[in-house]
Protein backbone atom coordinates (compact mmCIF):
# COMPACT_ATOMS: atom_id res chain seq x y z
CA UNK A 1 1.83 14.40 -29.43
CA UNK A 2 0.18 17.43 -27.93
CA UNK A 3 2.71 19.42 -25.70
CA UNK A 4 1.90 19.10 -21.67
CA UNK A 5 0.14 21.10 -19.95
CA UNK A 6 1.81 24.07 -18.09
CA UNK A 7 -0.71 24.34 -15.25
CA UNK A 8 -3.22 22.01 -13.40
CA UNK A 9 -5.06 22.26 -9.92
CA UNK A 10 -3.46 18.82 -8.45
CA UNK A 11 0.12 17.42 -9.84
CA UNK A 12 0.66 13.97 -8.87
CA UNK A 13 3.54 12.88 -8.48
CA UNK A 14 4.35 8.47 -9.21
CA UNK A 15 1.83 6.44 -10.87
CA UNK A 16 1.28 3.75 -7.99
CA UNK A 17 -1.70 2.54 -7.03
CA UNK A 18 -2.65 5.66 -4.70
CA UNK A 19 -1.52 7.90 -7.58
CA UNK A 20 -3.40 6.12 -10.34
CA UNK A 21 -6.51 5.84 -7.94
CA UNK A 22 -6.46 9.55 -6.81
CA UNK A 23 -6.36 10.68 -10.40
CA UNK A 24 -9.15 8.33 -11.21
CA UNK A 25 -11.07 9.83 -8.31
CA UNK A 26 -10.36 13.80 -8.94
CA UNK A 27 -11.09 13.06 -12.98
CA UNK A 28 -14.62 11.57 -11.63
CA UNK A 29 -15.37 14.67 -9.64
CA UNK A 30 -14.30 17.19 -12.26
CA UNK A 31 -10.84 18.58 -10.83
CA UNK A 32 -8.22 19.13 -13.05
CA UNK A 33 -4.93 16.68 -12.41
CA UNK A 34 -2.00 15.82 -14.09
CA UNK A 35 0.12 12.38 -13.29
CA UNK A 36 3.79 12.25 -13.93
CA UNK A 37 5.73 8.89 -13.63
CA UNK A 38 9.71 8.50 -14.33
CA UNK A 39 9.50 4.73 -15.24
CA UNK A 40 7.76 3.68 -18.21
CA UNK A 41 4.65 2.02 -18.25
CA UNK A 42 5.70 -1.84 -18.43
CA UNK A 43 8.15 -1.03 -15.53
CA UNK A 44 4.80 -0.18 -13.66
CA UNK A 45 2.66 -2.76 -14.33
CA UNK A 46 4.98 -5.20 -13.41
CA UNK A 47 5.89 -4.02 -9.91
CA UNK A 48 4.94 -6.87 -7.78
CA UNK A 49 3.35 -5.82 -4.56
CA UNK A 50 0.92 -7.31 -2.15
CA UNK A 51 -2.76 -8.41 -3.03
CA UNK A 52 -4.45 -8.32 -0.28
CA UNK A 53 -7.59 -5.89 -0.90
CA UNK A 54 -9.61 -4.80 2.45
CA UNK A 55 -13.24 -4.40 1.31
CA UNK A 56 -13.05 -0.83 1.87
CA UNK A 57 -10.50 -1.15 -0.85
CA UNK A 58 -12.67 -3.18 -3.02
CA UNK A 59 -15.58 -0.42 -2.55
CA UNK A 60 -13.19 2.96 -3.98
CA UNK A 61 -11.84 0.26 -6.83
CA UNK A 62 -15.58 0.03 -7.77
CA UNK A 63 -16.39 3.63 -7.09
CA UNK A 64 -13.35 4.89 -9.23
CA UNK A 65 -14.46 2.73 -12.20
CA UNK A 66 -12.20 0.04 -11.84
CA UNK A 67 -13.75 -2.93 -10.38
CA UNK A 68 -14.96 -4.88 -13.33
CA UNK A 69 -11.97 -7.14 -13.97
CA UNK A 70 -11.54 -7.01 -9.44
CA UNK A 71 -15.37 -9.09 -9.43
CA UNK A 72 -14.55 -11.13 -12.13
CA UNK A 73 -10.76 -12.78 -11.70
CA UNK A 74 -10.41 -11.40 -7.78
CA UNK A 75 -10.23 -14.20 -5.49
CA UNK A 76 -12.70 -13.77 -2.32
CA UNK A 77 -11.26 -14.68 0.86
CA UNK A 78 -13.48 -15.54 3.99
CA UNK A 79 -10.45 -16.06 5.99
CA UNK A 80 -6.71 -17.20 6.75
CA UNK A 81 -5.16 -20.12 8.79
CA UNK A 82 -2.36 -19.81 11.15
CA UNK A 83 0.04 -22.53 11.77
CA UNK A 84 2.32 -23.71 14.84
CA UNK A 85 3.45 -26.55 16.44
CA UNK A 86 2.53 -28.67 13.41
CA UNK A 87 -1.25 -27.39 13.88
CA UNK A 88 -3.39 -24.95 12.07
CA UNK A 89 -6.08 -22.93 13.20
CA UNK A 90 -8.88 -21.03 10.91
CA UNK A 91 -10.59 -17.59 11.45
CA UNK A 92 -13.63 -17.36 10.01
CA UNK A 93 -13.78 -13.32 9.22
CA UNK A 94 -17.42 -13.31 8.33
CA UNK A 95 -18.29 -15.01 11.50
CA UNK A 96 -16.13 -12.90 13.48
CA UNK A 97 -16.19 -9.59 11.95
CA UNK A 98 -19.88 -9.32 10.74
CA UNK A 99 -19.59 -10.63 7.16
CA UNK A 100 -16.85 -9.03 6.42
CA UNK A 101 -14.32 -10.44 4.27
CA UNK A 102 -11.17 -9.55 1.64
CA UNK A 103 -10.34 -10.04 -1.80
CA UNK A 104 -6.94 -11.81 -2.84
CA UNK A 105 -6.35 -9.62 -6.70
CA UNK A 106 -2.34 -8.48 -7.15
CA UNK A 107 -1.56 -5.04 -6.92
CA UNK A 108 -0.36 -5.39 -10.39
CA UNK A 109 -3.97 -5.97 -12.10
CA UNK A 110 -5.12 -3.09 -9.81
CA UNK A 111 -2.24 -0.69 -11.37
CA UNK A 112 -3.36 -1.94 -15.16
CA UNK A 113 -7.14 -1.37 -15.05
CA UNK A 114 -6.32 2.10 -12.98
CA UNK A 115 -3.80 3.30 -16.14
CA UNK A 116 -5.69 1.37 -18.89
CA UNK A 117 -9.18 3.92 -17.68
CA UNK A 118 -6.57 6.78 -17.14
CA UNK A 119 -5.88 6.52 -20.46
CA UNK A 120 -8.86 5.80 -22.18
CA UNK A 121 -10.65 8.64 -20.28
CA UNK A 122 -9.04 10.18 -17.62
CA UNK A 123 -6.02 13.22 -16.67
CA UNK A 124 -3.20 13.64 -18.42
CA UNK A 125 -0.82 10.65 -17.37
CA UNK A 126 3.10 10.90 -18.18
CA UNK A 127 5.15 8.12 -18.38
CA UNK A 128 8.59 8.84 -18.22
CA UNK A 129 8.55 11.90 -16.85
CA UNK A 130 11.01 12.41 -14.55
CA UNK A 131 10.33 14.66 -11.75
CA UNK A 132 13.64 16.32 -10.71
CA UNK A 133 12.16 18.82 -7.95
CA UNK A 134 9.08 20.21 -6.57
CA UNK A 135 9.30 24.13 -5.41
CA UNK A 136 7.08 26.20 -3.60
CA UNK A 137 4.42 25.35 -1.86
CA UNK A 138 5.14 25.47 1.93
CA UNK A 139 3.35 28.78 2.51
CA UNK A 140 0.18 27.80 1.81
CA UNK A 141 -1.31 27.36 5.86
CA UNK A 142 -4.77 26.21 6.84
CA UNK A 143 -5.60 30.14 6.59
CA UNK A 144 -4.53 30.89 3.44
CA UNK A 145 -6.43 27.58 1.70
CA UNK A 146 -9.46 28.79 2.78
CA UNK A 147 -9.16 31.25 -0.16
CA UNK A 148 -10.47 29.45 -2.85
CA UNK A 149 -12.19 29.64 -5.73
CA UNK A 150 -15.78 27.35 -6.90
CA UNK A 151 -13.76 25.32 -8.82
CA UNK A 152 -11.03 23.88 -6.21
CA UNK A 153 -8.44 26.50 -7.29
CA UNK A 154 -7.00 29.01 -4.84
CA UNK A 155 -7.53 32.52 -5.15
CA UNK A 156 -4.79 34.38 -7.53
CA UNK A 157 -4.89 37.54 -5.47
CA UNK A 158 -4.56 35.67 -1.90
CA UNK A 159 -0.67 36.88 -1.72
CA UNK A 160 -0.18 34.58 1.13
CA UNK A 161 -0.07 31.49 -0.69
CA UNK A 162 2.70 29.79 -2.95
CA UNK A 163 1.73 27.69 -5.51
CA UNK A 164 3.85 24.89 -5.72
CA UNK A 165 5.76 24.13 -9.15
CA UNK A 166 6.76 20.35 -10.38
CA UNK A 167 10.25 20.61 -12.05
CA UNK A 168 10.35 17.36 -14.53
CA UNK A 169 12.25 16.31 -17.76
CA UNK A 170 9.52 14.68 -20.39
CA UNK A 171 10.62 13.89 -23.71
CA UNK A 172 14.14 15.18 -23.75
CA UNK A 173 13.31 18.40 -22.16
CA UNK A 174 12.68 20.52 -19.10
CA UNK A 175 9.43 21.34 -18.53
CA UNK A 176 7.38 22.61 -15.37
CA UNK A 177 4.08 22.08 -14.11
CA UNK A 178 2.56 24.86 -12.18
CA UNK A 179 0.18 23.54 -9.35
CA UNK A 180 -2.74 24.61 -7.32
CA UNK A 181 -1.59 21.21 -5.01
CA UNK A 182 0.80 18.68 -5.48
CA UNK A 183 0.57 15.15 -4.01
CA UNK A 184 3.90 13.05 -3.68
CA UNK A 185 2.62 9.57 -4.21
CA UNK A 186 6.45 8.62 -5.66
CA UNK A 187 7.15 7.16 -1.83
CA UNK A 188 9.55 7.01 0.73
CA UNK A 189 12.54 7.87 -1.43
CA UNK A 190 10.46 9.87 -4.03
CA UNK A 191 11.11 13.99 -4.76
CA UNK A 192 8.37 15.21 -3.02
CA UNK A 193 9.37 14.55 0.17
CA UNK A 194 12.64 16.15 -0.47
CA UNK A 195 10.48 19.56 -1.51
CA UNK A 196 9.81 19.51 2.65
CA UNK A 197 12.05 21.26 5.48
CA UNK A 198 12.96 18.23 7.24
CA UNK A 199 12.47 20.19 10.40
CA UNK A 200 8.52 20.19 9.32
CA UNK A 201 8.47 16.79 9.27
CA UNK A 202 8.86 14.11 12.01
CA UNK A 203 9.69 10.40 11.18
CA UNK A 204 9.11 7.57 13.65
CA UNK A 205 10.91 4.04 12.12
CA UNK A 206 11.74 0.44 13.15
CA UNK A 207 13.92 -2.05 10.85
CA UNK A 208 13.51 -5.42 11.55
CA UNK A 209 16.08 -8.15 11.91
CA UNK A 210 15.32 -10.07 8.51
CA UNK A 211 13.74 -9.75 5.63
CA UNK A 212 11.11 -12.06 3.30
CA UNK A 213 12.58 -14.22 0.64
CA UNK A 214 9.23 -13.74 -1.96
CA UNK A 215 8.67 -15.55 -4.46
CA UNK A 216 6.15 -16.57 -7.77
CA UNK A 217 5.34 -20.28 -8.91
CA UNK A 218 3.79 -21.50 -11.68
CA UNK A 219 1.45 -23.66 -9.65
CA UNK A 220 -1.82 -23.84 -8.25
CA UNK A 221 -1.88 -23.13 -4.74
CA UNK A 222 -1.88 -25.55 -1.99
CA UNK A 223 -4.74 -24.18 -0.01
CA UNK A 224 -7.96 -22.19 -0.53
CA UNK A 225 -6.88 -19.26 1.82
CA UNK A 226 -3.48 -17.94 3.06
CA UNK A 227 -1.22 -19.49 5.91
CA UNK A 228 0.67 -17.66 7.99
CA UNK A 229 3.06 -20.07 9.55
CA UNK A 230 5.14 -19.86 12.72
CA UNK A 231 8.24 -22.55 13.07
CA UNK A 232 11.31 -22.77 15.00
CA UNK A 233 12.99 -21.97 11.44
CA UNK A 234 11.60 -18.81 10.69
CA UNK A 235 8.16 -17.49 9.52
CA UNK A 236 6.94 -18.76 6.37
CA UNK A 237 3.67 -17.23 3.99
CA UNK A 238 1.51 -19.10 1.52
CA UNK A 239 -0.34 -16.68 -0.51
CA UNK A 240 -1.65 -16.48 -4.27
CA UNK A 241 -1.66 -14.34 -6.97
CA UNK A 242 -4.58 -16.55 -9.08
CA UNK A 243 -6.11 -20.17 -9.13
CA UNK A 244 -2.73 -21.10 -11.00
CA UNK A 245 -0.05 -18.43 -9.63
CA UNK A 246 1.28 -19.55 -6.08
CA UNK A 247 3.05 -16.68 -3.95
CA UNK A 248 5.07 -17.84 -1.13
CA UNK A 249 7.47 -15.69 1.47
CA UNK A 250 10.56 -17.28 3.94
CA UNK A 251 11.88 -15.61 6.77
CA UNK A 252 15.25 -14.79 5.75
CA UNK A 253 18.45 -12.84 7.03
CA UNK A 254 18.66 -9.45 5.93
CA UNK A 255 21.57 -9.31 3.04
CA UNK A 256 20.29 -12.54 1.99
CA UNK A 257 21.34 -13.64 -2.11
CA UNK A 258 18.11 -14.44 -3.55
CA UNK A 259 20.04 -15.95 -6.28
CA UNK A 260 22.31 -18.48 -4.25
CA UNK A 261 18.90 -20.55 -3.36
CA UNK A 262 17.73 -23.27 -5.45
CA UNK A 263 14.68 -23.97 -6.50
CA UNK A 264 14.56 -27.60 -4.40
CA UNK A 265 16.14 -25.85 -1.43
CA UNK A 266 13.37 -23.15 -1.56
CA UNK A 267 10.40 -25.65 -1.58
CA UNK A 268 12.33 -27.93 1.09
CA UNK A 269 11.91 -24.94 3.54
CA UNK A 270 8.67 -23.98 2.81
CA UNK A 271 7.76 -27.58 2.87
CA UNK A 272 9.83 -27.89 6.08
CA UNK A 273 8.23 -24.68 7.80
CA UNK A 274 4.90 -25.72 6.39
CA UNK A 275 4.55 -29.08 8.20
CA UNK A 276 1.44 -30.31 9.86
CA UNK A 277 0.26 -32.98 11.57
CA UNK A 278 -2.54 -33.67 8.86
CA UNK A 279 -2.94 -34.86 5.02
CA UNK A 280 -2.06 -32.10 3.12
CA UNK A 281 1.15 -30.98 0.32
CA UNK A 282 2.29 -28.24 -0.47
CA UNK A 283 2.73 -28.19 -4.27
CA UNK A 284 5.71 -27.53 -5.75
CA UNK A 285 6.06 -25.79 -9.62
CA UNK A 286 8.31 -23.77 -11.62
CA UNK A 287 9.87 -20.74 -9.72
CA UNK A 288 9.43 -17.49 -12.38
CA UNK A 289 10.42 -14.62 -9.97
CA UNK A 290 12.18 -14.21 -6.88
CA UNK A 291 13.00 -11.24 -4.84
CA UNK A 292 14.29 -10.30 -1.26
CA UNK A 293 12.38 -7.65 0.40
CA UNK A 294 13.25 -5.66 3.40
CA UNK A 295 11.16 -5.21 6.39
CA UNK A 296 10.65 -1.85 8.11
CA UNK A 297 7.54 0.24 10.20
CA UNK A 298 7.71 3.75 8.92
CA UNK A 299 5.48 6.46 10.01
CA UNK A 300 6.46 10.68 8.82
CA UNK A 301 4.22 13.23 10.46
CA UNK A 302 1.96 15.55 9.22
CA UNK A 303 1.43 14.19 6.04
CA UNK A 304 0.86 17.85 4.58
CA UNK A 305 3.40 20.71 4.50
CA UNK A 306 1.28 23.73 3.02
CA UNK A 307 -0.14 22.94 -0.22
CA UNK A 308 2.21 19.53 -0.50
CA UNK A 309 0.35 16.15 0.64
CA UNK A 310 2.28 13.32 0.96
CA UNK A 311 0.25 9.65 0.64
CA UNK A 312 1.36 5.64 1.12
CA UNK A 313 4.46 4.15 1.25
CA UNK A 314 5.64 8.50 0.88
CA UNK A 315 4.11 8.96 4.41
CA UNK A 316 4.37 5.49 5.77
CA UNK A 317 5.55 2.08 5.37
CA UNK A 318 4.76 -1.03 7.00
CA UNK A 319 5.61 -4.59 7.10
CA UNK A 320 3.59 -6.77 4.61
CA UNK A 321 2.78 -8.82 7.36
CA UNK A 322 -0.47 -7.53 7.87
CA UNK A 323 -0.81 -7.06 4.53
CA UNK A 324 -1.97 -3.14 4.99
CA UNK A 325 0.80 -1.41 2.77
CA UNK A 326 -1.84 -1.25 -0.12
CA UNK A 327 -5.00 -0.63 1.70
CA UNK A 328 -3.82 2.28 3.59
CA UNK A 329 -2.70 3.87 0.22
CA UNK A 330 -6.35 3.89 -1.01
CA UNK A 331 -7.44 4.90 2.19
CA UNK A 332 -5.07 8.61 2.18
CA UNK A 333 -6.14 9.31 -1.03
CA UNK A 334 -9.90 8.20 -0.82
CA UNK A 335 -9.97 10.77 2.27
CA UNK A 336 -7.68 13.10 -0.20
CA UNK A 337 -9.84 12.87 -3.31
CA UNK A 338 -12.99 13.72 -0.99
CA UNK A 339 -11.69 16.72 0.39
CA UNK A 340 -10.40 18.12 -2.87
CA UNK A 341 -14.36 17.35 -3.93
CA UNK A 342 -15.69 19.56 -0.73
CA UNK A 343 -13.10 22.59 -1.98
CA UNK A 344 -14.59 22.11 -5.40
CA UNK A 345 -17.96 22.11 -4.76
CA UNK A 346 -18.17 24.30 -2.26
CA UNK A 347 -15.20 26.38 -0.90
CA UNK A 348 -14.79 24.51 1.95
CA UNK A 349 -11.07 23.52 2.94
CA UNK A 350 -11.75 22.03 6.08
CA UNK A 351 -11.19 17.89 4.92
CA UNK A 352 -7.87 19.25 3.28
CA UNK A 353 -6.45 20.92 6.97
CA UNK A 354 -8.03 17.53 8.31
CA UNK A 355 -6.77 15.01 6.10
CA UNK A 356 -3.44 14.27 7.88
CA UNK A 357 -4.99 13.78 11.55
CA UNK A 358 -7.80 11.59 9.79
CA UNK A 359 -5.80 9.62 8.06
CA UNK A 360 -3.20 9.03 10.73
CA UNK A 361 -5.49 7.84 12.97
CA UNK A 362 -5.73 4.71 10.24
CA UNK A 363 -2.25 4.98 10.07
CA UNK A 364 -1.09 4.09 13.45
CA UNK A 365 -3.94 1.37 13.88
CA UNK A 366 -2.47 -0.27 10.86
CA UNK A 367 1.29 0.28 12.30
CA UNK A 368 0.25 -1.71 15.74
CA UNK A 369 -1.49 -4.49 14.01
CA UNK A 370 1.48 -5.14 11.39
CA UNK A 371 3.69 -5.21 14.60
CA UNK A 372 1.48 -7.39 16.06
CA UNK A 373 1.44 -9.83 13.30
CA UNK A 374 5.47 -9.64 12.49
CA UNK A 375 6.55 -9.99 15.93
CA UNK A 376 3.99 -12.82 16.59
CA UNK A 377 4.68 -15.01 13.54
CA UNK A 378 8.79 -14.08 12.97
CA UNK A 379 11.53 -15.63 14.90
CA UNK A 380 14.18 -12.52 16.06
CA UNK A 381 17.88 -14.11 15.61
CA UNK A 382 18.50 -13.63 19.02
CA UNK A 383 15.04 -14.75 20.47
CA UNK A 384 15.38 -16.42 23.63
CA UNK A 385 13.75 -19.04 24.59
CA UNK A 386 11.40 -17.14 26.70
CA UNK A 387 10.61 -14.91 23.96
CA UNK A 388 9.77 -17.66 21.56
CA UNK A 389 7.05 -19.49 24.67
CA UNK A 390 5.45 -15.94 24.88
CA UNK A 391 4.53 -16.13 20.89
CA UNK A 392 3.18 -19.67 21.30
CA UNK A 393 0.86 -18.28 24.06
CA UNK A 394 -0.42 -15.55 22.10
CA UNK A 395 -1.33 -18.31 18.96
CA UNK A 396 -3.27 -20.63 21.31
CA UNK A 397 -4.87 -17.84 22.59
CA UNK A 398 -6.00 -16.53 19.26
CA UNK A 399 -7.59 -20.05 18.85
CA UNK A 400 -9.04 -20.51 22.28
CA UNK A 401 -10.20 -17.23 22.51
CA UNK A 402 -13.23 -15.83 19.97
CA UNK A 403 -12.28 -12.49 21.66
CA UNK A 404 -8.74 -12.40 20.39
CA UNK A 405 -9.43 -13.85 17.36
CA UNK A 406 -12.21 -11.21 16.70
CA UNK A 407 -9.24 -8.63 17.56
CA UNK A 408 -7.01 -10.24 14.74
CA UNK A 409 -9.82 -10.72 12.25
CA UNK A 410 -11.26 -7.08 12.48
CA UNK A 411 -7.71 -5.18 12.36
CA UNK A 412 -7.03 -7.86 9.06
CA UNK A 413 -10.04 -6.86 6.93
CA UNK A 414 -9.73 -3.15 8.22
CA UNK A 415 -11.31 -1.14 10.91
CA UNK A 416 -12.98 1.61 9.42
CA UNK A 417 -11.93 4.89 11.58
């Protein structure tokens, strides 16, 4: 194997989804990248994440090259149900949105076709690379980038600026990666964070009182579109991975011992948190993975500190609820990947000292509707009574009114800011 390469114009750091697809995107324009991922490359094709794809998600999939398998085995989605009170009510998101719709394909198919082109033709990508610091960088300001040369690579002579450096063990040894940029796509936890002051950086959080009991079913699912159910026992999701994978989420405790459910106790709640007043089932199938996950809104600001960027769940982090986490990752680095493209082509750094106000503007939005959608469909521990009457208002509103169900519909298939 050849040896890495010592120097690039943009390290990435974490071979995600917004890592993968920013690498795809720089490759296309002609700018120099490296990726470096610790795990190895089963480990991160089998990360299960959401799979809910806005169509502004679909459109960069297709623009980066990797939509063919997306139009082929992605499911189209014209809309979800929400349930209460043993009733379900259907937005229709073309109707209410202007044709819009979204595409149900699992963040795991995303992350193969992105490495499978990445490695057939793309950057340099590293698995099992483990980055161990990134230094330099932070004195690199808005001035100082505007020094830059035609081909998106800051002037050596501009003494004000620091090129950051990637620290990393590949193979069994120490190596470094000298960078013209370096984007921490390795997320909230990740090393690039850590390479900022945290007196640069401000971080605005909310934990929520439980967590979602996920998990995978060999079966096909019960309904054409997803359910997002309120009960007196908790929130409860049906979702899909394929016409033959089923994906389903309970409202559970934080702490909660995925392990010390059964598989008939699992489908009894759904089944039980499910219920309608109408002929339908909810299928029931062999469990194959299960998983408790955490809920949190997470929001760090700026999301650049010189000639660091941080995007997705590195800069933010929101419930799945309103199933964003994904779509707002290909949103930073779509805005990302342009502006690199505007300092290649022509000099100009002005989308780089603009990308963390233009992407936190679809940040926030994002943040309020997940809220929105968690505090609306979840039962708190200690809800009163009151509390619980105010979230049954807000659902028969959504179905009485076209204006608030427009509201719902157009934040769920994404608002383009």
């Amino acid at each position: 194997m050849n040896a890495p390469k010592p120097a690039t114009t943009v390290g990435i750091v974490g071979a995600g989804p917004s890592g993968l697809l920013l690498a795809r995107l720089l490759h296309n324009a002609g700018i120099d990248c490296v990726v470096l991922e610790a795990r190895d490359r089963a480990y991160v094709e089998q990360r299960q994440r959401a799979g809910v794809l806005e169509q502004s998600t679909v459109d960069v999939l297709r623009e980066s090259g990797a939509g063919e398998r997306l139009e082929r085995e992605g499911l189209p989605h014209g809309g979800i149900e929400l349930s209460w009170n043993r009733r379900r009510h259907r937005l229709d998101f073309p109707e209410l949105t202007g044709g819009k719709k979204v595409w149900v394909y699992a963040q795991t198919e995303v992350v193969k076709d992105l490495i499978k082109l990445q490695l057939d033709d793309g950057a340099p990508l590293l698995f099992e690379a483990s980055v161990t610091s990134v230094t330099g960088g932070g004195a690199a300001t808005a001035t100082a980038t505007a020094t830059a040369t035609a081909n998106g690579t800051a002037n050596d002579t501009d003494t004000d600026t620091d090129k950051p450096t990637i620290h990393y063990t590949y193979e069994g040894e120490d190596r470094t990666l000298t960078c013209d940029y370096v984007v921490g796509c390795d997320g909230y936890h990740g090393v690039t964070r850590k390479a900022i002051p945290e007196s640069a950086l401000s971080t605005y959080e909310r934990v929520y009182p439980f967590s979602w009991f996920g998990i995978l079913a060999d079966v096909p699912p019960s309904n054409d579109e997803l359910i997002y159910a309120h009960s007196p026992r908790g929130f409860s999701l049906l979702s899909m991975r394929s016409h033959t994978v089923s994906r389903l989420y309970l409202q559970v405790p934080n702490g909660t011992d995925p392990e010390a459910w059964t598989d008939e106790q699992i489908w009894d709640e759904l089944e039980a948190r499910f219920a309608v007043d109408a002929d339908w089932k909810l299928e029931r199938g062999p469990i194959t993975q299960r998983a408790v996950l955490p809920l949190r809104s997470s929001v760090t600001e700026p999301m650049r500190w010189g000639r660091i960027f941080l995007a997705g769940d590195a800069a933010h982090i929101v419930p799945p609820t309103g199933a964003k986490g994904l779509n707002l990752a290909a949103a930073d680095v779509t805005v990302l990947a342009r502006a690199f493209q505007q300092l290649h082509e022509h000099g100009d750094h002005s989308g780089l000292d603009a990308y963390s106000d233009t992407c936190l503007k679809r940040v926030w939005r994002a943040e309020h509707f997940s809220y929105f959608m968690t505090t609306t469909l979840h039962t708190d521990p200690d809800q009163s009574d009151f509390a619980t009457r105010l979230q049954i208002s807000q659902l028969d509103r959504i179905a009485s009114s076209p204006h608030a169900a427009a509201e719902l519909a157009e934040n769920y298939v994404g608002i383009a800011l």
